[in-house]
Protein backbone atom coordinates (compact mmCIF):
# COMPACT_ATOMS: atom_id res chain seq x y z
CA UNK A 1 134.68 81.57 66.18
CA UNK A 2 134.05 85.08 67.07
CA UNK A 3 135.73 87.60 64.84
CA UNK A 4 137.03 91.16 65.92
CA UNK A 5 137.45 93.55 63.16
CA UNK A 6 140.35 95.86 64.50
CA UNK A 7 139.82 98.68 62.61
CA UNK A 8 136.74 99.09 60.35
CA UNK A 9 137.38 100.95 57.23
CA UNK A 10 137.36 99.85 53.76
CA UNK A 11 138.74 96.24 54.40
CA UNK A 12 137.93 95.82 57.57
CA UNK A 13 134.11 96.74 57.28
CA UNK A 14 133.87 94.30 53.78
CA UNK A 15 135.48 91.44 55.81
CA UNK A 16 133.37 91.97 58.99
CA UNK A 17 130.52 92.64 56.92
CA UNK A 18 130.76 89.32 54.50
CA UNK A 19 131.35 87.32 57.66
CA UNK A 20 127.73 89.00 58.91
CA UNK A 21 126.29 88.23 56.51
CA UNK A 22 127.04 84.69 55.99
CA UNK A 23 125.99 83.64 59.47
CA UNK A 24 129.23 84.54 61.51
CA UNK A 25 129.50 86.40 65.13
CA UNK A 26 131.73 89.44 64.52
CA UNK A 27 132.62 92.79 66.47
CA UNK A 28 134.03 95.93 64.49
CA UNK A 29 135.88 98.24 66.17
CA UNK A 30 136.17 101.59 64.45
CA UNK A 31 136.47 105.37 66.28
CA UNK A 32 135.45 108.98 65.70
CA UNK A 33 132.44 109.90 63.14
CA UNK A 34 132.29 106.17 61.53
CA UNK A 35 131.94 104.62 65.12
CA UNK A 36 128.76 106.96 66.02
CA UNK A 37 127.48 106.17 62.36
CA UNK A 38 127.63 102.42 63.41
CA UNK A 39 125.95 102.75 66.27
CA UNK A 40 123.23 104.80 64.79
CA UNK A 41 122.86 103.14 62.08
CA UNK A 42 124.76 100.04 61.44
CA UNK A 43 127.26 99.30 58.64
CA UNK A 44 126.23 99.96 55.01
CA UNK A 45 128.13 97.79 52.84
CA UNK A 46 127.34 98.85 49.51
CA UNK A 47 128.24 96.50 46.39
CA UNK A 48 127.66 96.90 42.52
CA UNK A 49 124.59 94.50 43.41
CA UNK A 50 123.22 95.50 46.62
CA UNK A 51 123.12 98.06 49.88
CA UNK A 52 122.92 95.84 53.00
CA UNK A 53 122.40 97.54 56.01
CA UNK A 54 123.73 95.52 59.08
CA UNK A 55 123.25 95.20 62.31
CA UNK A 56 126.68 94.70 63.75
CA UNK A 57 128.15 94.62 67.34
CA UNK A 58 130.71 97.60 67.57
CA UNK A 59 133.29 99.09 70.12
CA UNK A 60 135.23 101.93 70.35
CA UNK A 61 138.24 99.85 71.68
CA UNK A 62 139.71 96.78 72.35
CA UNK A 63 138.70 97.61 76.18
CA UNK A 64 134.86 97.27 75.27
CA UNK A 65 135.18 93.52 74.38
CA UNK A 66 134.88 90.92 76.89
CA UNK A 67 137.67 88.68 74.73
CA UNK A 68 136.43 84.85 75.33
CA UNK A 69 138.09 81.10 73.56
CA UNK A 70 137.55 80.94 70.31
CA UNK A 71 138.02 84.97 69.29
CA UNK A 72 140.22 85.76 66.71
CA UNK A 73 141.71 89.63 65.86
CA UNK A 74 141.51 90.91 62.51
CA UNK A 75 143.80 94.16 62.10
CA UNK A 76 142.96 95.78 59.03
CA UNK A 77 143.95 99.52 60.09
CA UNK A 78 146.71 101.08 58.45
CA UNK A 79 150.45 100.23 59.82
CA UNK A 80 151.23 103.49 61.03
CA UNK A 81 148.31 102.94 63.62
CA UNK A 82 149.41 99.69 64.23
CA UNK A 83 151.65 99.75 67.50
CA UNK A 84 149.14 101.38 69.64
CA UNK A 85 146.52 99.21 68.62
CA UNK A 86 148.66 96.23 69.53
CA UNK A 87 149.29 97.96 72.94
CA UNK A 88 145.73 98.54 73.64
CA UNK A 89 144.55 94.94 72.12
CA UNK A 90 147.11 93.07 74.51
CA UNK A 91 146.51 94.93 77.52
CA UNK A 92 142.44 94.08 76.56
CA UNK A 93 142.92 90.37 75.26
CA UNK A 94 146.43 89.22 76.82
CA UNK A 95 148.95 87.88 74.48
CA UNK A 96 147.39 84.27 72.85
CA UNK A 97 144.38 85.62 70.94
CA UNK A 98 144.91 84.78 67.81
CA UNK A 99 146.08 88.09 65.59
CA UNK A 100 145.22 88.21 61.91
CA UNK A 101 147.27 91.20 60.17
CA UNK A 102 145.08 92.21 57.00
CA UNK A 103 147.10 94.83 55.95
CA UNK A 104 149.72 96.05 53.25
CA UNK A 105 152.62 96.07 53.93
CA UNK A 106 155.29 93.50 55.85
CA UNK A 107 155.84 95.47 59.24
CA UNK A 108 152.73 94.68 60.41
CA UNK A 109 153.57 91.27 61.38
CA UNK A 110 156.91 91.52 63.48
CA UNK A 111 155.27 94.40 65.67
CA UNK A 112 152.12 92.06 66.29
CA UNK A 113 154.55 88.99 67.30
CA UNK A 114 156.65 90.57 69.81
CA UNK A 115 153.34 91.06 71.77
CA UNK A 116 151.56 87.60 70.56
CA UNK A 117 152.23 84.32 70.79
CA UNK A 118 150.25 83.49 67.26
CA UNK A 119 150.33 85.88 64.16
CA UNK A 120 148.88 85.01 61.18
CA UNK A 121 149.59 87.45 57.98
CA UNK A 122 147.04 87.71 55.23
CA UNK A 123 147.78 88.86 51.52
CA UNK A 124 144.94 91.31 51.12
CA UNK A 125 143.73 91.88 47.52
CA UNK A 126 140.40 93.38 48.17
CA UNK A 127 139.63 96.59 45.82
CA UNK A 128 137.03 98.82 48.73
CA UNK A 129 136.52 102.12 49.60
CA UNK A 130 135.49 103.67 53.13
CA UNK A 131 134.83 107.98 52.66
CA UNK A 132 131.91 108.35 54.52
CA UNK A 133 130.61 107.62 58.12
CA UNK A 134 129.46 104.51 58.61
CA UNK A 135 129.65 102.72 55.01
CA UNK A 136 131.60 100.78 52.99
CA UNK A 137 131.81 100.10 49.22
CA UNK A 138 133.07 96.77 47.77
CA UNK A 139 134.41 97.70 44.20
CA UNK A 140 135.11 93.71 43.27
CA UNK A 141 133.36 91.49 40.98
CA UNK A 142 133.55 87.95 41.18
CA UNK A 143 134.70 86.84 44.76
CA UNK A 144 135.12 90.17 47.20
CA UNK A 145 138.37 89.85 47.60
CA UNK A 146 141.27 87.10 47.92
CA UNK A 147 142.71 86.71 51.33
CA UNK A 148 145.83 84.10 51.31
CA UNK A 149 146.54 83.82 54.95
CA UNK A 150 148.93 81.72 57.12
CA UNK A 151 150.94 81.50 60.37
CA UNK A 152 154.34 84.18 60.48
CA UNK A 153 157.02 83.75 59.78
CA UNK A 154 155.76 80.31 58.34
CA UNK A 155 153.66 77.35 58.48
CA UNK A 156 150.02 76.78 58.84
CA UNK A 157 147.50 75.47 61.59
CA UNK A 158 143.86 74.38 62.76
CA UNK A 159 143.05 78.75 63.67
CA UNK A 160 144.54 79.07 60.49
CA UNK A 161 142.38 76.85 58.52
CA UNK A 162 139.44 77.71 60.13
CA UNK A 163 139.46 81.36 59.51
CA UNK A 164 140.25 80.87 55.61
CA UNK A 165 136.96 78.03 55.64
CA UNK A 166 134.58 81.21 57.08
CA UNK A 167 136.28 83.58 55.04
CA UNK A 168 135.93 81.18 52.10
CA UNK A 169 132.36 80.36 52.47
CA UNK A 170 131.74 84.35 52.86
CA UNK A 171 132.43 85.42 49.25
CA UNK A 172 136.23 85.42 49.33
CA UNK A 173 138.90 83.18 47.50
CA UNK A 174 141.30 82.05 50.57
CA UNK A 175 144.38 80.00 50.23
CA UNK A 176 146.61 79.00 53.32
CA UNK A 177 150.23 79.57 52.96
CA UNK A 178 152.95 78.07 54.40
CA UNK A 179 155.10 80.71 53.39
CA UNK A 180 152.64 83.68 53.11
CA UNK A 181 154.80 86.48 53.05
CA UNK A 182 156.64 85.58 49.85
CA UNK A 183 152.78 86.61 49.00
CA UNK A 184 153.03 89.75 50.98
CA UNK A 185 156.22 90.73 49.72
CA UNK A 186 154.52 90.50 46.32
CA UNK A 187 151.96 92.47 47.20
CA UNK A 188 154.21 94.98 48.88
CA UNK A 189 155.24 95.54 45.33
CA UNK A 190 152.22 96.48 43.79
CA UNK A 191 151.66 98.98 46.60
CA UNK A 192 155.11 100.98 45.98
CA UNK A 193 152.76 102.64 43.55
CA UNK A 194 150.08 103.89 46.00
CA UNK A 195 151.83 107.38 46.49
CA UNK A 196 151.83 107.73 43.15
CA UNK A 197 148.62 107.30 42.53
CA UNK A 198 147.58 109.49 45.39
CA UNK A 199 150.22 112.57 44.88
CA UNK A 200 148.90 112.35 40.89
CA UNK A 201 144.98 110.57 40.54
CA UNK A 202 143.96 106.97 39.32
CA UNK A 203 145.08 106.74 35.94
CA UNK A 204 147.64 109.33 35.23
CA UNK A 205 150.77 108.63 33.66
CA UNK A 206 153.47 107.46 35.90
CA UNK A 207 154.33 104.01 34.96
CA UNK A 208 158.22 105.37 34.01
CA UNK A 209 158.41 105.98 37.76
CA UNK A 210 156.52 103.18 38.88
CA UNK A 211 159.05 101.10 37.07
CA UNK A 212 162.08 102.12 38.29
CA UNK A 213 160.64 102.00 42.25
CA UNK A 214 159.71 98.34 41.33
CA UNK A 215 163.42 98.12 40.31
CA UNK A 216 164.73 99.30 43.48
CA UNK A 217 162.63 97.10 45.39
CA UNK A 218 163.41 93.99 43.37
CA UNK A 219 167.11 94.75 43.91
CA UNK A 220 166.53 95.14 47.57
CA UNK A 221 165.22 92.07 47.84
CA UNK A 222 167.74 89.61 45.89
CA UNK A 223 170.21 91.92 48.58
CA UNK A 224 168.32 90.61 51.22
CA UNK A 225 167.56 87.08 49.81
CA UNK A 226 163.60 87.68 50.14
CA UNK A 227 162.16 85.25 48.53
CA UNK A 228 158.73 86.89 46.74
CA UNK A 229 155.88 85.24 44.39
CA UNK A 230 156.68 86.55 40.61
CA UNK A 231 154.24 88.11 38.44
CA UNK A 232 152.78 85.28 36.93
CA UNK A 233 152.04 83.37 39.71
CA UNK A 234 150.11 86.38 41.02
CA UNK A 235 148.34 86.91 37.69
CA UNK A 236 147.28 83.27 37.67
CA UNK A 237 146.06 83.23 41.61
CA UNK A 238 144.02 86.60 40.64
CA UNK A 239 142.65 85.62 36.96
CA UNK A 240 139.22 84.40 36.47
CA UNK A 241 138.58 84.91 40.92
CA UNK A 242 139.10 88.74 41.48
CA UNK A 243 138.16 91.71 39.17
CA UNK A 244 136.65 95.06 39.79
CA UNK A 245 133.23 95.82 39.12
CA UNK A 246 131.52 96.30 35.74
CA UNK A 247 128.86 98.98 36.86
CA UNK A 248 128.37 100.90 39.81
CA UNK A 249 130.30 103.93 41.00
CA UNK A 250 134.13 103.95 39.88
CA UNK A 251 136.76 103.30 42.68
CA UNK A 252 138.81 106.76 42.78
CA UNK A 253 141.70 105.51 44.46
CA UNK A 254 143.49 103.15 46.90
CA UNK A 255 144.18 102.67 50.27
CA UNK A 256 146.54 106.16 50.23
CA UNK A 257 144.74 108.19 48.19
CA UNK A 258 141.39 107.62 50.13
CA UNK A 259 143.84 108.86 53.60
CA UNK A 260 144.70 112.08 51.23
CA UNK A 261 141.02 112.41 50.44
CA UNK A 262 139.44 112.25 53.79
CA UNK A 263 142.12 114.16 55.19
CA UNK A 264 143.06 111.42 57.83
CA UNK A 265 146.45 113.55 59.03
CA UNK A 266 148.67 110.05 57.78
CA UNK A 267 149.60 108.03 55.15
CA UNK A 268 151.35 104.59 55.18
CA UNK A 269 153.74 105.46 52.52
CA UNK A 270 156.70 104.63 55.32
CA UNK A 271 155.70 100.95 55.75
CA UNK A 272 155.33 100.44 51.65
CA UNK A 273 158.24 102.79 50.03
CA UNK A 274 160.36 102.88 53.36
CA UNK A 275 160.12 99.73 53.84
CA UNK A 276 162.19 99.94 50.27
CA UNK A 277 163.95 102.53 52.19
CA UNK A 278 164.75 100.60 55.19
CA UNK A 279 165.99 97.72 53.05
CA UNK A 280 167.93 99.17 50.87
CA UNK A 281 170.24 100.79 53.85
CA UNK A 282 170.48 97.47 55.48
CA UNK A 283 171.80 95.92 52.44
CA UNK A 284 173.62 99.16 51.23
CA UNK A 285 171.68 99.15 47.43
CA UNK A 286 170.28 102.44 46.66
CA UNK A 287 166.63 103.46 46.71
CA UNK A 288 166.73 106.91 45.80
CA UNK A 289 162.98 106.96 44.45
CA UNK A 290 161.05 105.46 47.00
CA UNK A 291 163.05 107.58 49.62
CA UNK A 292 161.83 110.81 47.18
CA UNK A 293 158.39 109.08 47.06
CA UNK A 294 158.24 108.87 50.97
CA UNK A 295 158.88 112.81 51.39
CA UNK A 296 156.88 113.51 48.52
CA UNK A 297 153.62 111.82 50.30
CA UNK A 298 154.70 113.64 53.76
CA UNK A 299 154.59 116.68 52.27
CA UNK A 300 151.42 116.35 50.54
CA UNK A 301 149.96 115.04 54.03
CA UNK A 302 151.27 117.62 55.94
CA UNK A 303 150.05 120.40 53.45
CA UNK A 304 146.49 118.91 53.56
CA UNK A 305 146.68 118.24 49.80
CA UNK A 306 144.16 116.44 47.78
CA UNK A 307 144.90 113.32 46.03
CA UNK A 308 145.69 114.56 42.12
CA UNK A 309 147.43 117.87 43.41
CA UNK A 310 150.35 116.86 41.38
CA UNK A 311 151.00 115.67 37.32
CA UNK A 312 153.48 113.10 37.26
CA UNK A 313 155.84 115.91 36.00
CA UNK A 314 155.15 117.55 39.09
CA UNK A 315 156.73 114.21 40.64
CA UNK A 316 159.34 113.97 38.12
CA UNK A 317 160.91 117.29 39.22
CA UNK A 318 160.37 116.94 42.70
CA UNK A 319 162.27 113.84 42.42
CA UNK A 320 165.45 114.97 40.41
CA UNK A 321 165.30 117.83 43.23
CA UNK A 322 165.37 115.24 45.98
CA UNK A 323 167.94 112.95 44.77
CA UNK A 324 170.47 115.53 43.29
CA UNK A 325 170.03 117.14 46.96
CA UNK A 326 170.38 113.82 48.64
């Protein structure tokens, strides 16, 4: 199997590397300053034990790949680029190439499976970093990452188990789902905290807020009868096979607070909040702080802010504005 890394940033270049380096054909697909750094130079995957620098094949689109049996599409760009990368994949690829979404979020999937006939979502826990051309910094010990994948909106299949073998025998835990977004929408959870974390820094004090956007989104779903994995069967899946690194440089910040820091012009705070948002209109329960949290992070990204521009009183304020306005 042939593997093409659609999009490859901080997940993306860990899971194409891994698969490199454990004996598998891949392709990464990234644009801009990172694709001329691969092509210089390859990808540098740095880890807490090693720099690797590899050799890998790399396009700037989905047009560059002569797509052959036995490929299977990784996306692992943020949702807010997904639609035209689906656009540009199909028109490359047709519509039966398998398409893997490894990505946060639960948007990701519909969009991919009005254009292909088999979508597969994966639950990506994989603590990475991508700030700089051409590299890539896995901040996990243990196991890289854990990558619970199966078919949407359900089951499980031969592509399916084949992908979680390689990924499995290439330094990540991998467990196929049946019903893998119940894992996704547990995931989604966790991330209702990323614009947090990037309007205020890693580790300030916003839990208070954190807690009552978990509420909303908990509501939401027993509204919409989602059925989600609870907290301890996520703490037992991740204890003992995914922590983050005892030495090496300190991860900063997540997925939205590296887009902040490199300035990328977007965040994905609509397709983790607003998808809160979204929810919460369809099934008429209120969501007034991830709809604050959503404006909050456009503002930041349309100001050009740094991640940490704002104390979580900052936030608090903004917020009481934003509602009492609403």
């Amino acid at each position: 199997m042939r593997y093409i890394i659609y999009g490859a940033g901080a997940v993306g270049g860990v899971i194409g590397g891994r698969l490199f380096q454990n004996g598998r054909d891949v392709v990464l697909i990234a644009r801009g300053s990172h694709l001329e750094a691969l092509r210089r130079n390859g990808l540098t995957l740095q880890s807490a034990s090693e720099t690797a620098q590899l050799q890998i094949a790399t396009a700037g689109s989905p047009a560059e790949i002569e797509f052959q049996d036995g490929d299977a599409v990784l996306l692992t760009m943020k949702t807010q680029d997904t639609e035209a990368a689906l656009d540009e994949l199909r028109a490359a690829a047709g519509g039966s190439v398998p398409v893997f979404c490894a990505q946060n979020g639960v948007e990701n999937e519909r969009l991919a499976l009005r254009r292909f006939q088999n979508v597969y979502g994966i639950t990506v826990m994989l603590p990475a970093a991508h700030m700089e051309p051409g590299v890539v910094r896995s901040h996990a010990s243990n196991k890289s990452g854990m990558l619970d994948l199966g078919r949407y909106p359900s089951g499980s299949d031969a592509v399916a188990q084949a992908v979680a073998d390689d990924l499995n025998a290439s330094d990540f835990s991998v467990i196929v789902r049946d019903a893998v977004m119940r894992w996704k929408y547990a995931k989604l959870l966790g991330n209702l905290g990323n614009a947090l974390q990037a309007a205020c820094g890693f580790g300030a004090d916003y839990g208070d807020i954190y807690a009552v956007v978990r509420d909303e989104a908990l509501a939401c779903y027993r509204a919409a009868a989602i059925d989600c994995a609870d907290a301890d069967e996520v703490r037992e899946r991740r204890d003992g096979v995914l922590g983050f690194a005892p030495s090496g440089p300190r991860r900063q910040g997540g997925s939205s607070w590296q887009s902040l820091a490199r300035g990328t012009g977007s965040i994905e705070t609509d397709f983790l909040n607003g998808q809160i948002s979204l929810l919460g209109r369809l099934h008429n329960v209120a969501t007034p702080v991830n709809s604050a949290l959503q404006h909050i992070a456009a503002r930041l990204v349309r100001e050009g802010a740094q991640p940490g521009s704002l104390t979580p009183d900052d936030v608090r304020s903004e917020i009481a504005t934003l509602t009492h306005s609403a």
